[in-house]
PDB file of N, CA and C in Angstrom:
ATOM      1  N   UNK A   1      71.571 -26.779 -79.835  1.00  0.00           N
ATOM      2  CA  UNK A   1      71.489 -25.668 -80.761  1.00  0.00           C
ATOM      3  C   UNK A   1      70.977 -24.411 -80.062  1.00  0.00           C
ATOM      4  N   UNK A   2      70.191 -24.605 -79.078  1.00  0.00           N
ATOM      5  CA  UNK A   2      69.335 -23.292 -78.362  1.00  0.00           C
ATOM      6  C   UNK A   2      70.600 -22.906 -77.618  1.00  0.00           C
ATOM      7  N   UNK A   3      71.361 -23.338 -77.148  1.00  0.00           N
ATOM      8  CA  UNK A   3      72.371 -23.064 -76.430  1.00  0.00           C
ATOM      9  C   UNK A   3      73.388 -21.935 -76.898  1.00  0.00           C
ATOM     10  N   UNK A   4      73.564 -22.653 -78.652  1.00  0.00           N
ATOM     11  CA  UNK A   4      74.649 -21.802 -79.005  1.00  0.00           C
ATOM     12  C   UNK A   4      73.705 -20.685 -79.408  1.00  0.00           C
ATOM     13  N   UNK A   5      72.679 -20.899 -79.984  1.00  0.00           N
ATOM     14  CA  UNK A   5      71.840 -19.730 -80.297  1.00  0.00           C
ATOM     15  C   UNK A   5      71.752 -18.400 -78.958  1.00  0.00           C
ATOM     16  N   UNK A   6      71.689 -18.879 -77.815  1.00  0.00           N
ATOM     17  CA  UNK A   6      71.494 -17.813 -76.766  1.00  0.00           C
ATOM     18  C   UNK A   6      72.929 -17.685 -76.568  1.00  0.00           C
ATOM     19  N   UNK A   7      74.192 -18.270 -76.505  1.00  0.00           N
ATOM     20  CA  UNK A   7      75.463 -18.029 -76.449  1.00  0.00           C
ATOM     21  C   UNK A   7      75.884 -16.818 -77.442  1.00  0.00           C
ATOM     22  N   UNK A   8      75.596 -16.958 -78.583  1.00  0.00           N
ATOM     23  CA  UNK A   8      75.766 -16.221 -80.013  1.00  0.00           C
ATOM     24  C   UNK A   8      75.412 -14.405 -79.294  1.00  0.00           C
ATOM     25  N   UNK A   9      73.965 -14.731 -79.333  1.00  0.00           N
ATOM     26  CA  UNK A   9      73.432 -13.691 -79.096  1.00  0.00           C
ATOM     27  C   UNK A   9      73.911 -12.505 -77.589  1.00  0.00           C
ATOM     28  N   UNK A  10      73.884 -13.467 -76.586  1.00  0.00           N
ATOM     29  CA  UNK A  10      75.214 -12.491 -75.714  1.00  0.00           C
ATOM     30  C   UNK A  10      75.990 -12.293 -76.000  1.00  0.00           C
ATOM     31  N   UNK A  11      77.020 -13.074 -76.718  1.00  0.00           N
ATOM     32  CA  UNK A  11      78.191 -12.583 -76.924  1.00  0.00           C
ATOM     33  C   UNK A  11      77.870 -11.504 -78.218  1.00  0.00           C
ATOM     34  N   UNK A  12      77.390 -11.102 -78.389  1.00  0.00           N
ATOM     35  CA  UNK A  12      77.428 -10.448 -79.805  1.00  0.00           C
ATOM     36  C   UNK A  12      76.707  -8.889 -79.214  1.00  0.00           C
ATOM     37  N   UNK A  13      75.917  -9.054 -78.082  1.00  0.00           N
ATOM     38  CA  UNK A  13      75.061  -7.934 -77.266  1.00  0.00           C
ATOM     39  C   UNK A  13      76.286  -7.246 -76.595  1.00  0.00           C
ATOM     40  N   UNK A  14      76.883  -8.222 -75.791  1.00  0.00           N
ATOM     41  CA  UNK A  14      78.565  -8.050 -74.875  1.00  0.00           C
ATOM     42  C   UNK A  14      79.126  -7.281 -75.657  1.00  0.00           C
ATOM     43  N   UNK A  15      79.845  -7.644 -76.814  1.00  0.00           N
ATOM     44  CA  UNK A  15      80.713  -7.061 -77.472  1.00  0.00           C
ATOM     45  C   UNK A  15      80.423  -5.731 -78.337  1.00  0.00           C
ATOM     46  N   UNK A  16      79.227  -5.470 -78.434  1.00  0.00           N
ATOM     47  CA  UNK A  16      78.652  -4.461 -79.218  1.00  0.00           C
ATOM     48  C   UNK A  16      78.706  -3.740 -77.778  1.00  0.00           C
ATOM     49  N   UNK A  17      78.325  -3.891 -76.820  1.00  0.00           N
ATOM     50  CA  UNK A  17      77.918  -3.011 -75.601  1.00  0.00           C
ATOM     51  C   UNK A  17      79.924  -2.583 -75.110  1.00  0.00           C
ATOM     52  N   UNK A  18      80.229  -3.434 -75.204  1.00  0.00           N
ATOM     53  CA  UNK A  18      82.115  -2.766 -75.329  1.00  0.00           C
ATOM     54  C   UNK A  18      82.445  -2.285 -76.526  1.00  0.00           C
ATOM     55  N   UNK A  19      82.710  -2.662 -77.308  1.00  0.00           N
ATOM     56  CA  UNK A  19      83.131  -1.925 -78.406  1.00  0.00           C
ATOM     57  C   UNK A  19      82.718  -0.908 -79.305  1.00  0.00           C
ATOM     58  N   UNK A  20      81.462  -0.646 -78.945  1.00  0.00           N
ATOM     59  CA  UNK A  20      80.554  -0.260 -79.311  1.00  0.00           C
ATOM     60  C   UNK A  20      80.216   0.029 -81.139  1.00  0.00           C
ATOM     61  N   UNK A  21      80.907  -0.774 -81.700  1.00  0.00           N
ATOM     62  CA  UNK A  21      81.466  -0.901 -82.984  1.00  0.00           C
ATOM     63  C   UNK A  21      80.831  -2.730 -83.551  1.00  0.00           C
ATOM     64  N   UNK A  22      81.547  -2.818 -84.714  1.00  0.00           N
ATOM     65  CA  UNK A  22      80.966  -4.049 -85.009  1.00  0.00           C
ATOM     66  C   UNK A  22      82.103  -4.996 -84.799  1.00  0.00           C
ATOM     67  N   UNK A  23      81.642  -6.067 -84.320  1.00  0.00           N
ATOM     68  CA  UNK A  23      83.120  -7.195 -84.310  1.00  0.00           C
ATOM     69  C   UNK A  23      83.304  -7.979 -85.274  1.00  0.00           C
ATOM     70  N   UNK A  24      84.497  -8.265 -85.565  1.00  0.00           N
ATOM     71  CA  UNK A  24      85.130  -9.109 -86.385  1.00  0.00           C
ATOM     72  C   UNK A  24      84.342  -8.882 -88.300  1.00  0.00           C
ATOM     73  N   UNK A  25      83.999  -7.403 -87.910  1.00  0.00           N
ATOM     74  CA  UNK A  25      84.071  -6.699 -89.117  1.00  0.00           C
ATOM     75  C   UNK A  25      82.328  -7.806 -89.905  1.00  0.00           C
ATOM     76  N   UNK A  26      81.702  -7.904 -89.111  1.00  0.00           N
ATOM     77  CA  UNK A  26      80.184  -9.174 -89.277  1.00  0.00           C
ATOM     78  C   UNK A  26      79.624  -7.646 -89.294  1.00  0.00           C
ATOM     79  N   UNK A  27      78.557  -8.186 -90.446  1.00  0.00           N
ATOM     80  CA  UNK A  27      77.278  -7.116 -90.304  1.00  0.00           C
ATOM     81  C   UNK A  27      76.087  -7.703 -89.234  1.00  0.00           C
ATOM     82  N   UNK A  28      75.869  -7.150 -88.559  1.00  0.00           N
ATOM     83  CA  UNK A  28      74.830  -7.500 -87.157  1.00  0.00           C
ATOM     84  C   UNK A  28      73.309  -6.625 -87.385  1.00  0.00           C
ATOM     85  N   UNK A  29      72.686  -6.346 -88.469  1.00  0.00           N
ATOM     86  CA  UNK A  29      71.400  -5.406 -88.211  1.00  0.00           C
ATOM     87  C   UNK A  29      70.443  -6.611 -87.386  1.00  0.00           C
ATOM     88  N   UNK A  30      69.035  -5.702 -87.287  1.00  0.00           N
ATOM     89  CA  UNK A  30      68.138  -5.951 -86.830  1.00  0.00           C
ATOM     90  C   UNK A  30      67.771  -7.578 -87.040  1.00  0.00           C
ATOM     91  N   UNK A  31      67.670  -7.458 -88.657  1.00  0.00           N
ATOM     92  CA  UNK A  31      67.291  -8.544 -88.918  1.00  0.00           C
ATOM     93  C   UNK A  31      67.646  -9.824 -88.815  1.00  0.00           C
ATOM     94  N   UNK A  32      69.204 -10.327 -89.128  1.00  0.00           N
ATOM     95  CA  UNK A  32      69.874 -10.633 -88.443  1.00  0.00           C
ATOM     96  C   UNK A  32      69.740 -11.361 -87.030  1.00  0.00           C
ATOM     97  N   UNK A  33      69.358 -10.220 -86.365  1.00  0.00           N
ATOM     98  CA  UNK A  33      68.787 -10.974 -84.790  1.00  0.00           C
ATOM     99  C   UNK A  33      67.892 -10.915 -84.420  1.00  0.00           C
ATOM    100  N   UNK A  34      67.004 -10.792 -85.030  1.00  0.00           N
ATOM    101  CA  UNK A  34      65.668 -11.735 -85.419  1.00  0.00           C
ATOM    102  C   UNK A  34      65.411 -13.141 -85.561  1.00  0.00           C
ATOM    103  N   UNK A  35      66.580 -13.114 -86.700  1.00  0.00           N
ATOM    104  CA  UNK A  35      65.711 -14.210 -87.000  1.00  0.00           C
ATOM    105  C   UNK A  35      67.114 -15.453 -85.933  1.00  0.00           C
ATOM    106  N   UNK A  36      67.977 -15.449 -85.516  1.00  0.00           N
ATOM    107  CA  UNK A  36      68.701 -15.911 -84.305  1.00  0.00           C
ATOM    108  C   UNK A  36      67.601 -15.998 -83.275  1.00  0.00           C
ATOM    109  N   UNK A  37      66.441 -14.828 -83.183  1.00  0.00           N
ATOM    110  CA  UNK A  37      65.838 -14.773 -81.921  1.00  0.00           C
ATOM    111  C   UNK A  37      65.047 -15.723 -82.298  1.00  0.00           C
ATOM    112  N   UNK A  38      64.598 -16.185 -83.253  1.00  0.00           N
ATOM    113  CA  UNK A  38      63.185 -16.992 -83.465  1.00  0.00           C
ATOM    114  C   UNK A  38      63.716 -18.482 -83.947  1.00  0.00           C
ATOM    115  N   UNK A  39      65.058 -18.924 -84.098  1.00  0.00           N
ATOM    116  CA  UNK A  39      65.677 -19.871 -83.793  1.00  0.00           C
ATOM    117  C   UNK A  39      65.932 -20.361 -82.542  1.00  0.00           C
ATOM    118  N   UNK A  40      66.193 -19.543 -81.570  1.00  0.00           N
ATOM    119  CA  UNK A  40      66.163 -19.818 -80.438  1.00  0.00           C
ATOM    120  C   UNK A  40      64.946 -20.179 -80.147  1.00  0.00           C
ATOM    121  N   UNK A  41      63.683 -19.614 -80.207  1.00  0.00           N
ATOM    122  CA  UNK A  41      62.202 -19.874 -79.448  1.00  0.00           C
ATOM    123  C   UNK A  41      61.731 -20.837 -80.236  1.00  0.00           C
ATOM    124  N   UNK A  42      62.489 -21.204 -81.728  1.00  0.00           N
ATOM    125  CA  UNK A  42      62.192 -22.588 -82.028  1.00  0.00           C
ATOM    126  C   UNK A  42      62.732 -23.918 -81.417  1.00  0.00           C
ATOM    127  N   UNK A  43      63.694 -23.538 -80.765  1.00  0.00           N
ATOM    128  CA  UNK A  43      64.810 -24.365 -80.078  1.00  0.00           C
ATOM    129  C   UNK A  43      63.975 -24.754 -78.807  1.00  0.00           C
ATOM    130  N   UNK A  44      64.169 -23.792 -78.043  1.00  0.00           N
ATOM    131  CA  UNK A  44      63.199 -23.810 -76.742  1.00  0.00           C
ATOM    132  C   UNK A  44      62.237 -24.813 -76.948  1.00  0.00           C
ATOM    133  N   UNK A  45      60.760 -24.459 -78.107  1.00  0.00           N
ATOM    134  CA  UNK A  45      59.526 -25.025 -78.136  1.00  0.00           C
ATOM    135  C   UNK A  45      59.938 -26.880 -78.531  1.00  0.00           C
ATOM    136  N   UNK A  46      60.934 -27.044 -79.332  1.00  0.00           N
ATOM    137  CA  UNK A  46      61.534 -28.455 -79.801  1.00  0.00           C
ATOM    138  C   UNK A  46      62.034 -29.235 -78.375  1.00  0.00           C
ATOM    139  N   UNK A  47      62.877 -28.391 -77.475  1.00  0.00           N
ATOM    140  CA  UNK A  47      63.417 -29.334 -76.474  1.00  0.00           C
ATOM    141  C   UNK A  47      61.957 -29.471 -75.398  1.00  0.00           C
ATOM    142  N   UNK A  48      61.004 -28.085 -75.654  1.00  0.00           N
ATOM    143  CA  UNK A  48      59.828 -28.085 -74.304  1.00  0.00           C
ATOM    144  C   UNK A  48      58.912 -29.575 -74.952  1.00  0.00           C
ATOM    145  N   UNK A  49      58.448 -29.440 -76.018  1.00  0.00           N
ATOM    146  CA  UNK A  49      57.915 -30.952 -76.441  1.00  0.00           C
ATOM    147  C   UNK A  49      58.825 -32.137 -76.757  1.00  0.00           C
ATOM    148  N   UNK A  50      59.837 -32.044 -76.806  1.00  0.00           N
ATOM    149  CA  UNK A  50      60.779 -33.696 -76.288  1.00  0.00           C
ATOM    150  C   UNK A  50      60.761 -33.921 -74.768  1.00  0.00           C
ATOM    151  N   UNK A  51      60.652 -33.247 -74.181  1.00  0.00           N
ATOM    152  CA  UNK A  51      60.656 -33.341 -73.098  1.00  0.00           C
ATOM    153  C   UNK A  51      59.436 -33.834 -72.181  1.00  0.00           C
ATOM    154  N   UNK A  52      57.950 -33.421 -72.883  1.00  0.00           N
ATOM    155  CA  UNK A  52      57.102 -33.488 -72.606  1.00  0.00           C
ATOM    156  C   UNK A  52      56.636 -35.092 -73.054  1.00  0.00           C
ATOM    157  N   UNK A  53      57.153 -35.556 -74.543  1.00  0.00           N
ATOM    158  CA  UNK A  53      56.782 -36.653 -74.825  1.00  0.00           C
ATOM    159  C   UNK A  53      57.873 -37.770 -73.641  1.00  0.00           C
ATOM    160  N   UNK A  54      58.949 -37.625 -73.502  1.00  0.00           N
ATOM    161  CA  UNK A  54      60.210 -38.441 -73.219  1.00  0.00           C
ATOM    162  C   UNK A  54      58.823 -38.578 -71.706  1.00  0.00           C
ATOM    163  N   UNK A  55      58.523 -37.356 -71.106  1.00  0.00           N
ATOM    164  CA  UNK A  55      57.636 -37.271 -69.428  1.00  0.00           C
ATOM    165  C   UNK A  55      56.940 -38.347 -70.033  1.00  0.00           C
ATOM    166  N   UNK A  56      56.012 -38.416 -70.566  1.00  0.00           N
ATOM    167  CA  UNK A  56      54.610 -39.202 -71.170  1.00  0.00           C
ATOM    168  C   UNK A  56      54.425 -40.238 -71.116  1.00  0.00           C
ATOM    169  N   UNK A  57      55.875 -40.686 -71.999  1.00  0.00           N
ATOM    170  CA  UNK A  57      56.761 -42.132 -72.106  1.00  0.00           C
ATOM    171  C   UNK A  57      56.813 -42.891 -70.896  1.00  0.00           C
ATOM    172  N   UNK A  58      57.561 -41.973 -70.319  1.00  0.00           N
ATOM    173  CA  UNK A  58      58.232 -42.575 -68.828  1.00  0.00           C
ATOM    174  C   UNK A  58      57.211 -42.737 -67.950  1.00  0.00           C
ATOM    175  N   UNK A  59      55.973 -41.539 -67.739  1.00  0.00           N
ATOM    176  CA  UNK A  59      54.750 -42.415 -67.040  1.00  0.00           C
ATOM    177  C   UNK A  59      54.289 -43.475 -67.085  1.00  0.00           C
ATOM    178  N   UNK A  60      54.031 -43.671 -68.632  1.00  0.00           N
ATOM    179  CA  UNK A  60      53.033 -44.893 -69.525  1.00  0.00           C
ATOM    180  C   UNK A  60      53.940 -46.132 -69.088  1.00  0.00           C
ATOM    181  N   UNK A  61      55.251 -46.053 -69.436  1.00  0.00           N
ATOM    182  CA  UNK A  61      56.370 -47.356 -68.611  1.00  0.00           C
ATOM    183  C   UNK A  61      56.163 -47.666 -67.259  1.00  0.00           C
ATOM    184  N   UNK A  62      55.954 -46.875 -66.529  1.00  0.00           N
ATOM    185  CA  UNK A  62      55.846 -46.761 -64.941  1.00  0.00           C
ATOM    186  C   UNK A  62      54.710 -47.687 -64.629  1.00  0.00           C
ATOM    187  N   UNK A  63      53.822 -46.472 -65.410  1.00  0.00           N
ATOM    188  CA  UNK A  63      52.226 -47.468 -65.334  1.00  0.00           C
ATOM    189  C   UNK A  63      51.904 -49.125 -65.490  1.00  0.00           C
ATOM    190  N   UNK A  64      52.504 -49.130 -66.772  1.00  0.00           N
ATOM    191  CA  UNK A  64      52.669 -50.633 -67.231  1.00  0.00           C
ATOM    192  C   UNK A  64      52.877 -51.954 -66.528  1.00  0.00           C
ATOM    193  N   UNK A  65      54.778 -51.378 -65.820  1.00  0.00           N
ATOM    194  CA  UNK A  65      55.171 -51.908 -65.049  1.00  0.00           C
ATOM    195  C   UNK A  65      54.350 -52.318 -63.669  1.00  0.00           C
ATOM    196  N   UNK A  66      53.766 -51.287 -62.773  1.00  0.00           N
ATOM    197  CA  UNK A  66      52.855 -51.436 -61.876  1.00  0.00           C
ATOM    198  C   UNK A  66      51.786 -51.652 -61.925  1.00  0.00           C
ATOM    199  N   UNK A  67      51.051 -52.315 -63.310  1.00  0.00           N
ATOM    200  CA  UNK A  67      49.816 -52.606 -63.460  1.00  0.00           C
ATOM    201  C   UNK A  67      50.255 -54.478 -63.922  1.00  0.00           C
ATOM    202  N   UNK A  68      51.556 -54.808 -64.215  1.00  0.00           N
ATOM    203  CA  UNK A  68      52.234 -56.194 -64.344  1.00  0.00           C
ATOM    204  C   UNK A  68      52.459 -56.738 -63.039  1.00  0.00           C
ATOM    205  N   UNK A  69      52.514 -55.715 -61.956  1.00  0.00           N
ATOM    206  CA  UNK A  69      52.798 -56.131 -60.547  1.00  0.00           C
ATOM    207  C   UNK A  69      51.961 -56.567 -60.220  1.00  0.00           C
ATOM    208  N   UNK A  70      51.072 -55.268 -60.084  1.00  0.00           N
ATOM    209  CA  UNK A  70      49.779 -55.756 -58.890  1.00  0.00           C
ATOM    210  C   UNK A  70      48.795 -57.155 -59.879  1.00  0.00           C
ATOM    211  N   UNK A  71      49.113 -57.697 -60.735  1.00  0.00           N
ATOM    212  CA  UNK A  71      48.721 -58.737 -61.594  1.00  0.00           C
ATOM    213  C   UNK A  71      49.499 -59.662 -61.108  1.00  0.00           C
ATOM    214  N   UNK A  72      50.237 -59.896 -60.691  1.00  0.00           N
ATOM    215  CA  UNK A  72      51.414 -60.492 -60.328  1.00  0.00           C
ATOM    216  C   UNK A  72      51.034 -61.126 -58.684  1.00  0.00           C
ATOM    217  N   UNK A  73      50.904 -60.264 -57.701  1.00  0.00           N
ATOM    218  CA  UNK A  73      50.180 -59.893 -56.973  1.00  0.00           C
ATOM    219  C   UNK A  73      49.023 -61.024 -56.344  1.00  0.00           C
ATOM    220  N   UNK A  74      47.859 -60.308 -57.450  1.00  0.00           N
ATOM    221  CA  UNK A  74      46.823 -60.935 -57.045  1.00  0.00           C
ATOM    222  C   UNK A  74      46.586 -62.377 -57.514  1.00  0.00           C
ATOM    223  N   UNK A  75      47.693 -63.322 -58.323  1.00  0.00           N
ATOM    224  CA  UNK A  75      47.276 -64.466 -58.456  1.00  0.00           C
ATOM    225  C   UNK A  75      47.830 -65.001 -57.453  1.00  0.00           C
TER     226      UNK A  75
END
């Protein structure tokens, strides 16, 4: 979704910066891309903490695993 959200928003900056008119006859004010902008930085903050938990995860597995070894190991 952050993707198309920052896709949207160039293309819509692009085409206003050529045409200098409105495209495909869409009303584009301020507000408008606003609130696109704060979809996006909701987007961002959603994939920055999946990402952070998915990291977390994958340590705590790591850990696990190498704390089953060296148990393994020492008998």
């Amino acid at each position: 979704m952050s993707i198309v959200s920052l896709t949207y928003i160039s293309a819509d900056f692009m085409f206003d910066v050529i045409d200098g008119k409105k495209v495909y006859g869409m009303k584009r004010d301020g507000k408008f891309m606003l609130i696109m902008l704060s979809i996006l930085v909701l987007q961002l903050l959603w994939n920055a903490w999946c990402f952070a938990v998915i990291l977390r995860c994958h340590e705590y597995i790591k850990n696990m695993k190498m704390a089953q070894t060296r148990e393994a190991q020492m008998i």
